[in-house]
PDB file of N, CA and C in Angstrom:
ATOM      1  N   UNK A   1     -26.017   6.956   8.140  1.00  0.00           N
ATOM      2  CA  UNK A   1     -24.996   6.515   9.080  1.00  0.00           C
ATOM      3  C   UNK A   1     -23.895   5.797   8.314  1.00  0.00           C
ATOM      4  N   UNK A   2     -22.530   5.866   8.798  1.00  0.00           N
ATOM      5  CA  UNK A   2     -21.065   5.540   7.961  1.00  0.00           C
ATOM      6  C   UNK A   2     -21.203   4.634   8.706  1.00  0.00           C
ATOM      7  N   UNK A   3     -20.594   2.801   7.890  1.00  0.00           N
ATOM      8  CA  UNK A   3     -20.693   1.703   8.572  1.00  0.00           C
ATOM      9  C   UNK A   3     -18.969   1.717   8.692  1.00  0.00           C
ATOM     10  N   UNK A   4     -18.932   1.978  10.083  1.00  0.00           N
ATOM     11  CA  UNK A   4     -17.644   2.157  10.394  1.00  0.00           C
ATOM     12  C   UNK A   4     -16.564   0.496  10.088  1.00  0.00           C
ATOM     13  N   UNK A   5     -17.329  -0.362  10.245  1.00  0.00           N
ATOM     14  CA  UNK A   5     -17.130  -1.703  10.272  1.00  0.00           C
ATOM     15  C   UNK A   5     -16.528  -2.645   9.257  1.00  0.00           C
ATOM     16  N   UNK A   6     -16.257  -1.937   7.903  1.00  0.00           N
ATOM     17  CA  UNK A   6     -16.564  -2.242   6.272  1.00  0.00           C
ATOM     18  C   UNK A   6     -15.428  -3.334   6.535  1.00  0.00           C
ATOM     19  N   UNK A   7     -15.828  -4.304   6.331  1.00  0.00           N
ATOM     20  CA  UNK A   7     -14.502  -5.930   5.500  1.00  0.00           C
ATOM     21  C   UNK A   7     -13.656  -5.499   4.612  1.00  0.00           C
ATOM     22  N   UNK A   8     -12.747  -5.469   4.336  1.00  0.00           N
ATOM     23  CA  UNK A   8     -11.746  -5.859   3.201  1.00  0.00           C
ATOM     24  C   UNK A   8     -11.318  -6.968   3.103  1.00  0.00           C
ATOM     25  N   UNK A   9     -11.871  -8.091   3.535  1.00  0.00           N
ATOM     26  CA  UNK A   9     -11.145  -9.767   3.264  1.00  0.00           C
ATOM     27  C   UNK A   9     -11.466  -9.883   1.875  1.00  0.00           C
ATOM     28  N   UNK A  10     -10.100 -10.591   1.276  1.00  0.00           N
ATOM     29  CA  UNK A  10     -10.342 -11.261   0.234  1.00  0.00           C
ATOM     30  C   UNK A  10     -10.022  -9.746  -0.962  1.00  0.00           C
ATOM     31  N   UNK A  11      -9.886  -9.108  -0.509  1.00  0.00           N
ATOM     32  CA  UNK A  11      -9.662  -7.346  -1.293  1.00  0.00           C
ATOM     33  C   UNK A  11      -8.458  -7.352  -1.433  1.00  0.00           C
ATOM     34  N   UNK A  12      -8.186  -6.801  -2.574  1.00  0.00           N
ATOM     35  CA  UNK A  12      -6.632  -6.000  -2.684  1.00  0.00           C
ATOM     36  C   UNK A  12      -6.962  -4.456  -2.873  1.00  0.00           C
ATOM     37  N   UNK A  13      -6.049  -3.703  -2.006  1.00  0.00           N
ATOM     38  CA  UNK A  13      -6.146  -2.253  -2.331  1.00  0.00           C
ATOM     39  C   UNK A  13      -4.406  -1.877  -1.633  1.00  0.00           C
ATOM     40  N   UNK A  14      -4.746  -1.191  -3.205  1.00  0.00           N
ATOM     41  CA  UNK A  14      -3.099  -0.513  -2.974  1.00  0.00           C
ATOM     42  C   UNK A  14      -3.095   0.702  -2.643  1.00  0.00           C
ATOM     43  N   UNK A  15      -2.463   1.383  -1.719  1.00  0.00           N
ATOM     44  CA  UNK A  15      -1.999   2.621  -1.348  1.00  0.00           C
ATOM     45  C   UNK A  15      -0.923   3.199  -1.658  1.00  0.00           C
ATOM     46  N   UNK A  16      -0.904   4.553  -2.286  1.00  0.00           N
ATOM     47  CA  UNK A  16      -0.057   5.236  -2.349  1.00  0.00           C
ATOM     48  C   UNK A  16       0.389   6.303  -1.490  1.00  0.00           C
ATOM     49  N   UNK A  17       1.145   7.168  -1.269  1.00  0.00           N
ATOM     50  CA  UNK A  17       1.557   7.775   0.128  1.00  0.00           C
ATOM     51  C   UNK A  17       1.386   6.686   1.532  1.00  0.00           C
ATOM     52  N   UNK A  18       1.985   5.523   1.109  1.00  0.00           N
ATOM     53  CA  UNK A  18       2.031   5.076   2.376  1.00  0.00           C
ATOM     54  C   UNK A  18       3.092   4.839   3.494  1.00  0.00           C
ATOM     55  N   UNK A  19       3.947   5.343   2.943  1.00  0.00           N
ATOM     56  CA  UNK A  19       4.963   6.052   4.301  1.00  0.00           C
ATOM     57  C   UNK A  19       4.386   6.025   5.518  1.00  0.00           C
ATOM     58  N   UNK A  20       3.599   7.024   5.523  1.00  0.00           N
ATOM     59  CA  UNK A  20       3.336   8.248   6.732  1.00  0.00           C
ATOM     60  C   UNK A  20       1.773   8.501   6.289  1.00  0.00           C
ATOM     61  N   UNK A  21       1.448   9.353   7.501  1.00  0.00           N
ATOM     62  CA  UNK A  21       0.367  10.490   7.670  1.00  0.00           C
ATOM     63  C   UNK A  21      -0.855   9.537   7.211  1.00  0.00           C
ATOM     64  N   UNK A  22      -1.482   9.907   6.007  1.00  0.00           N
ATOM     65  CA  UNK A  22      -3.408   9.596   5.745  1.00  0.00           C
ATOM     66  C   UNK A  22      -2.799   8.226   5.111  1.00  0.00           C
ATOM     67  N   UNK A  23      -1.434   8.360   4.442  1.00  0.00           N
ATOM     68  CA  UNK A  23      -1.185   6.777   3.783  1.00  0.00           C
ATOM     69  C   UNK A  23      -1.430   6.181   3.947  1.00  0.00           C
ATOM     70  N   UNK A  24      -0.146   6.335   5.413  1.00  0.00           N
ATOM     71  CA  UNK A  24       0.205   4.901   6.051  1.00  0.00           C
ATOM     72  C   UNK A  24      -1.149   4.928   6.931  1.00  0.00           C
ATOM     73  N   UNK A  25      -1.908   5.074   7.487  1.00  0.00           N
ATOM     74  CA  UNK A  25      -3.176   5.181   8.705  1.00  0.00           C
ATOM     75  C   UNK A  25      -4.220   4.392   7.661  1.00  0.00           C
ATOM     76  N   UNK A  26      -4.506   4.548   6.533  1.00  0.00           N
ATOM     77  CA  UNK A  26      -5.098   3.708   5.036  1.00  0.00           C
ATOM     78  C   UNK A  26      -4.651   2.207   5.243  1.00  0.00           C
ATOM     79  N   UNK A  27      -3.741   2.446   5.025  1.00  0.00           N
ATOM     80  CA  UNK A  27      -2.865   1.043   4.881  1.00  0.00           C
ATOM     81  C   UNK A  27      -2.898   0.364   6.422  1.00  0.00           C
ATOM     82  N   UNK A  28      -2.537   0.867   7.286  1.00  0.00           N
ATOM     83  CA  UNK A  28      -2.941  -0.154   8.582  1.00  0.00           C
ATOM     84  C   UNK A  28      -4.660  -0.165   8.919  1.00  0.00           C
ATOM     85  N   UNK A  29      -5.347   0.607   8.508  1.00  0.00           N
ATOM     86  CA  UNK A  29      -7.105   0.341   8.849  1.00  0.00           C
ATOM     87  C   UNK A  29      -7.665  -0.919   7.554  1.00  0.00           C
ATOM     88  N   UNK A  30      -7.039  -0.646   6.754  1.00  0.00           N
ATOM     89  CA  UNK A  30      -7.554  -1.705   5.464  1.00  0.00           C
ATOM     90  C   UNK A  30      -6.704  -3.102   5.664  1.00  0.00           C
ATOM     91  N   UNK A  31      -5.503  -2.870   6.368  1.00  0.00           N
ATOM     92  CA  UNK A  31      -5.234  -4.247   6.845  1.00  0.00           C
ATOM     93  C   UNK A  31      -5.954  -4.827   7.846  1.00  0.00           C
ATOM     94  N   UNK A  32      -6.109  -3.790   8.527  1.00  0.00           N
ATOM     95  CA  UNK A  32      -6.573  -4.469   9.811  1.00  0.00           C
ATOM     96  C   UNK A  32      -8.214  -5.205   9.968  1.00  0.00           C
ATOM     97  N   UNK A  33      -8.507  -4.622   8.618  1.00  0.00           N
ATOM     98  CA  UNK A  33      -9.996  -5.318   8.424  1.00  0.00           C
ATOM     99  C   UNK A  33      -9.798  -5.957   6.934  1.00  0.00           C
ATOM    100  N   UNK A  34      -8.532  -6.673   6.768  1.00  0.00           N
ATOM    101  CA  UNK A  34      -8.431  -7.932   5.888  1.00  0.00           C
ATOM    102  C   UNK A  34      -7.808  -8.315   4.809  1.00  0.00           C
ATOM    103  N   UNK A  35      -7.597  -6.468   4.262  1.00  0.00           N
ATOM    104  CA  UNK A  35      -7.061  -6.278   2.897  1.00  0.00           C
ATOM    105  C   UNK A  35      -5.998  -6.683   2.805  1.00  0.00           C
ATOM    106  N   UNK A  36      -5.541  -7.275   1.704  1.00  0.00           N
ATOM    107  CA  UNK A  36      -3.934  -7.656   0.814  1.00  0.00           C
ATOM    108  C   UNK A  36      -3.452  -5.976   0.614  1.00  0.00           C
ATOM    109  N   UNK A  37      -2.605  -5.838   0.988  1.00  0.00           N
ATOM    110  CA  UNK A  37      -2.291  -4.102   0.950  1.00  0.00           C
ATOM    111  C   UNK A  37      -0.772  -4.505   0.151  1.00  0.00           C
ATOM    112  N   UNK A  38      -0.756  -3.507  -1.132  1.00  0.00           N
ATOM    113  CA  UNK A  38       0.465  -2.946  -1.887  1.00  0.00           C
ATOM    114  C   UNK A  38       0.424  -1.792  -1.532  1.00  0.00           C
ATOM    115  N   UNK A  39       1.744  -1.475  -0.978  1.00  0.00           N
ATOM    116  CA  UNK A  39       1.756  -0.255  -0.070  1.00  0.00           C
ATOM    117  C   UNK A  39       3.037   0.811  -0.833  1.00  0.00           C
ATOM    118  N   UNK A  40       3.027   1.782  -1.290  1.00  0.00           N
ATOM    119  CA  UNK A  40       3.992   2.571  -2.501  1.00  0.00           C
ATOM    120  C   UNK A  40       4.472   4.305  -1.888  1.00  0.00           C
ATOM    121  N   UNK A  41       5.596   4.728  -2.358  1.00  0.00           N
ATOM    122  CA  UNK A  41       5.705   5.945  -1.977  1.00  0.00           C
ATOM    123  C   UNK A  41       6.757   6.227  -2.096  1.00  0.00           C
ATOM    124  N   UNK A  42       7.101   7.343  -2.110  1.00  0.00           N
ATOM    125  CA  UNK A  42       8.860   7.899  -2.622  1.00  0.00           C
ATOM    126  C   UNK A  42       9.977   7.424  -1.362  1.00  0.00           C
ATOM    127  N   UNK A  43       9.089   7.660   0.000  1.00  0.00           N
ATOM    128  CA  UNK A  43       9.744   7.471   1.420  1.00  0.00           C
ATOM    129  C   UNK A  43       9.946   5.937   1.501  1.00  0.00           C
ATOM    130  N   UNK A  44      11.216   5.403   0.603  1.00  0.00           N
ATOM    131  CA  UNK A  44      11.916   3.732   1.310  1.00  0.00           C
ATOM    132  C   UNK A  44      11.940   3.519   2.611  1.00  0.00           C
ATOM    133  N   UNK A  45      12.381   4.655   3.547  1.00  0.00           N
ATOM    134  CA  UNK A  45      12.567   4.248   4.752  1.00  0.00           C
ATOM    135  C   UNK A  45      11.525   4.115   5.226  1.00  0.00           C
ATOM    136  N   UNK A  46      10.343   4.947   5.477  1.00  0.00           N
ATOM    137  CA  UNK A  46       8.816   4.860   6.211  1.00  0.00           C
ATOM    138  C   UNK A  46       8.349   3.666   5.180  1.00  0.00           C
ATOM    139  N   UNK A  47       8.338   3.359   4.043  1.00  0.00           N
ATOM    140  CA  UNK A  47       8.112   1.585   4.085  1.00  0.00           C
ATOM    141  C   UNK A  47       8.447   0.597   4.250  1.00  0.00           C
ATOM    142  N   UNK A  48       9.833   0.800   4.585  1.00  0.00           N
ATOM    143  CA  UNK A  48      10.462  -0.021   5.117  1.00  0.00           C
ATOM    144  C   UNK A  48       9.466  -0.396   6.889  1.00  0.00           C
ATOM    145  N   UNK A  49       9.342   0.788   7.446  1.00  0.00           N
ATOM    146  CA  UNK A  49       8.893   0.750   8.767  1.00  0.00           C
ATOM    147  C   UNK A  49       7.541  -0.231   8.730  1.00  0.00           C
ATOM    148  N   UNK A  50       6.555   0.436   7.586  1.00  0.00           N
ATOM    149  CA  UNK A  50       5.444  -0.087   7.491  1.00  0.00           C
ATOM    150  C   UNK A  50       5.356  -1.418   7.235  1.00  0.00           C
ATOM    151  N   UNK A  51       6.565  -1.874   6.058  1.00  0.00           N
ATOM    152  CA  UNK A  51       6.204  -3.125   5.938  1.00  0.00           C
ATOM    153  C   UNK A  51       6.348  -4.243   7.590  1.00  0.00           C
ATOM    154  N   UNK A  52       7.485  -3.905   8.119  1.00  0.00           N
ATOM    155  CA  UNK A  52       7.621  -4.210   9.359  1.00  0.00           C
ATOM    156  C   UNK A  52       6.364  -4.448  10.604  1.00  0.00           C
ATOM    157  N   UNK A  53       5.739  -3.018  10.466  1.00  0.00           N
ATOM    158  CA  UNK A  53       4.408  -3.651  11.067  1.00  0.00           C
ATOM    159  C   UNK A  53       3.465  -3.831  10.504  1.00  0.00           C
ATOM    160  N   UNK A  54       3.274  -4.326   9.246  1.00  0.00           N
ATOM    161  CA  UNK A  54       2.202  -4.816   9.170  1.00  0.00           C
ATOM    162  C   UNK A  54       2.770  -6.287   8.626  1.00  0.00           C
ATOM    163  N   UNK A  55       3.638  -6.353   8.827  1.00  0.00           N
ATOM    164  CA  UNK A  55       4.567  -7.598   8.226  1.00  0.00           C
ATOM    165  C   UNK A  55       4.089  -8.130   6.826  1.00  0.00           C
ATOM    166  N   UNK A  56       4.450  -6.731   5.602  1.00  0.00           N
ATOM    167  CA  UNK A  56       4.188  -7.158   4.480  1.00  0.00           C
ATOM    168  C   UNK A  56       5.461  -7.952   3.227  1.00  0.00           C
ATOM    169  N   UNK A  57       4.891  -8.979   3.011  1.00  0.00           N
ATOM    170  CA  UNK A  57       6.384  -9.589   1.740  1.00  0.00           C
ATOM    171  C   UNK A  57       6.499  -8.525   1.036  1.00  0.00           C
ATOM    172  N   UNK A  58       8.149  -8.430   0.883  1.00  0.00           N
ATOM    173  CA  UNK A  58       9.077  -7.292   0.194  1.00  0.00           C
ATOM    174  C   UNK A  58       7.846  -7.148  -1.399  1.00  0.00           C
ATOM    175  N   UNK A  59       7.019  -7.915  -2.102  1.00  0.00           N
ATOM    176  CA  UNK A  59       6.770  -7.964  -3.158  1.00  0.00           C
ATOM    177  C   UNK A  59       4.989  -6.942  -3.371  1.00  0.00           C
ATOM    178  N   UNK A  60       5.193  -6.743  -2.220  1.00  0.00           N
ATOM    179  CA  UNK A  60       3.678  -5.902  -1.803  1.00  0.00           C
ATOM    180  C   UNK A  60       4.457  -4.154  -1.242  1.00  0.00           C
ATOM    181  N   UNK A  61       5.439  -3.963  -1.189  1.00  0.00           N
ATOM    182  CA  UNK A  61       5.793  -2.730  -1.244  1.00  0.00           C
ATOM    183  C   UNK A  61       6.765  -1.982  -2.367  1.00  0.00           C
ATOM    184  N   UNK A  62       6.816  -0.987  -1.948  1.00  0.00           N
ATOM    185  CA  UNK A  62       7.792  -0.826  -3.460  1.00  0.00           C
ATOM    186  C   UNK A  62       7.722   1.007  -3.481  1.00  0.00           C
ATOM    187  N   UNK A  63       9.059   1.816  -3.860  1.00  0.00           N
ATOM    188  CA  UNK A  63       8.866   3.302  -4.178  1.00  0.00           C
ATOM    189  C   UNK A  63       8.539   3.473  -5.413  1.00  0.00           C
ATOM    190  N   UNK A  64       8.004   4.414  -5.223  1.00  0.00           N
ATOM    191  CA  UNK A  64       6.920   4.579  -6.543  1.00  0.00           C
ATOM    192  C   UNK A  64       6.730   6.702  -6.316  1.00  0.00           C
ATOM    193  N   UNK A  65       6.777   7.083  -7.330  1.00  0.00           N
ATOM    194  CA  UNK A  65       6.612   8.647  -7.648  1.00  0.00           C
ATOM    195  C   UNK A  65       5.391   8.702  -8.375  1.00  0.00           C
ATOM    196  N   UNK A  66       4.956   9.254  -7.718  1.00  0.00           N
ATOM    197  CA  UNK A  66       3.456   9.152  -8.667  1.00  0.00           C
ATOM    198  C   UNK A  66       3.151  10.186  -9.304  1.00  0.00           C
ATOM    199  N   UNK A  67       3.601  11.057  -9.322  1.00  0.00           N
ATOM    200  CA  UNK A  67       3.926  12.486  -9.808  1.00  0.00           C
ATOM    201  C   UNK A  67       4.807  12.113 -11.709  1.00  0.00           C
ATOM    202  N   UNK A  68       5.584  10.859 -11.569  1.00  0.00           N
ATOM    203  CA  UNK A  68       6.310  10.529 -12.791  1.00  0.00           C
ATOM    204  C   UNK A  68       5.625   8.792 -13.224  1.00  0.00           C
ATOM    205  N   UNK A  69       5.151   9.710 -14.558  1.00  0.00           N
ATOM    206  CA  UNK A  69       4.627   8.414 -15.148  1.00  0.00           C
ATOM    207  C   UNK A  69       5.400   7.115 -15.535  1.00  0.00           C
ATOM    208  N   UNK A  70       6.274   7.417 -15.987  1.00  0.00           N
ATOM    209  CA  UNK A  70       6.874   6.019 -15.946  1.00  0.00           C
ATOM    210  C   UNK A  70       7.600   5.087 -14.815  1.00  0.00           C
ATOM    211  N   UNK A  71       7.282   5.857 -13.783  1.00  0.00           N
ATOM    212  CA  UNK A  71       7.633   5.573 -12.947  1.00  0.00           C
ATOM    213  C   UNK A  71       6.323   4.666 -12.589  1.00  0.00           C
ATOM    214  N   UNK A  72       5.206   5.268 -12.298  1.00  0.00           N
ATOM    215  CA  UNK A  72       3.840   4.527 -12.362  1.00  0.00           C
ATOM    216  C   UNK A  72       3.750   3.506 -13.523  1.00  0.00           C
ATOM    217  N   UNK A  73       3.609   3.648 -14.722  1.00  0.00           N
ATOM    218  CA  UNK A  73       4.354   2.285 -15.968  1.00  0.00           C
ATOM    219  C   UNK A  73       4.769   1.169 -15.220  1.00  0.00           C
ATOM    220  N   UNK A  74       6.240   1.622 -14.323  1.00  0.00           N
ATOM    221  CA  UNK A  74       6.956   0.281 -14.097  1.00  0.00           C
ATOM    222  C   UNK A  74       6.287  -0.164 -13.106  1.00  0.00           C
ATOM    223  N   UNK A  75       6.065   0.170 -12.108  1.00  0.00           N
ATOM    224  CA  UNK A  75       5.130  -0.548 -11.093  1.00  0.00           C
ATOM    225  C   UNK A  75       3.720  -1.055 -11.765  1.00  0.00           C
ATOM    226  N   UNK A  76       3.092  -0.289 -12.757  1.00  0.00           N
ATOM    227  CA  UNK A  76       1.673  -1.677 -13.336  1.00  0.00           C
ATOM    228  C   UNK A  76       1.965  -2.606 -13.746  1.00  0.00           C
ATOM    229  N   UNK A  77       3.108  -2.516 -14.692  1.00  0.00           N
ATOM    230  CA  UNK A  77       3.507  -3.859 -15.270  1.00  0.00           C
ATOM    231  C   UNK A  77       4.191  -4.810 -13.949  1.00  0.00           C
ATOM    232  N   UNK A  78       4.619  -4.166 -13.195  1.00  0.00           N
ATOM    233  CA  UNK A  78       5.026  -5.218 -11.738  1.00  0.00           C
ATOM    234  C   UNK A  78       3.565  -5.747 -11.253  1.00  0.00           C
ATOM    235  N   UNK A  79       2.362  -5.194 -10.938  1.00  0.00           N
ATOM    236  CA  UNK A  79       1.361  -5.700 -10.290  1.00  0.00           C
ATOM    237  C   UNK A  79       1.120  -6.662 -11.571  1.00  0.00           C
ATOM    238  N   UNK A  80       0.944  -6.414 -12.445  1.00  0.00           N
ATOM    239  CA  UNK A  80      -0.105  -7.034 -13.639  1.00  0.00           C
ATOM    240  C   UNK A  80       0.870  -8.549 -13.947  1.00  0.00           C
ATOM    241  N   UNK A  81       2.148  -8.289 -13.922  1.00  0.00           N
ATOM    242  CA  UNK A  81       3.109  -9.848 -14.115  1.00  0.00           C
ATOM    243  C   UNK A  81       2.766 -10.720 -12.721  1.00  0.00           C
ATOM    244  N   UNK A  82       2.352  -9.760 -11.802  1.00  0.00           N
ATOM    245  CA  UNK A  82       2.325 -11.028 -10.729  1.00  0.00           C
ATOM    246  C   UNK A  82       1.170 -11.914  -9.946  1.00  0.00           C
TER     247      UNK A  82
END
């Protein structure tokens, strides 16, 4: 049996594709059971939306291509300085 119930307090988990679709639905179920969510994706505007409802500080979202590595580069060294 899947413990539908699982905690994320006290967790950080970052999502990528979180715009939209399986992302963003990630990112509001892992908030909603506690997680610190860094939320990433090419779509500014759909994180813009997201950060809105889940009311995340500008410093927990961010576009990100994950497809281009240095693009991924600059965002680790952003998580890892902060």
């Amino acid at each position: 049996m899947i413990d539908n119930k699982v905690s994320y307090e006290n967790q950080t988990v970052i999502v990528t594709g979180a715009a939209r679709g399986i992302g963003a639905a990630t990112a509001r179920l892992v908030a909603a059971r506690g997680a610190q969510v860094f939320a990433f994706d090419i779509n500014r505007e759909g994180l813009l939306d997201l950060q809105s409802e889940l009311s995340l500080p500008d410093s927990q979202i961010g576009t990100l291509d994950i497809g281009n590595q240095s693009s991924i580069d600059r965002k680790s060294t952003r998580l890892n300085s902060s």
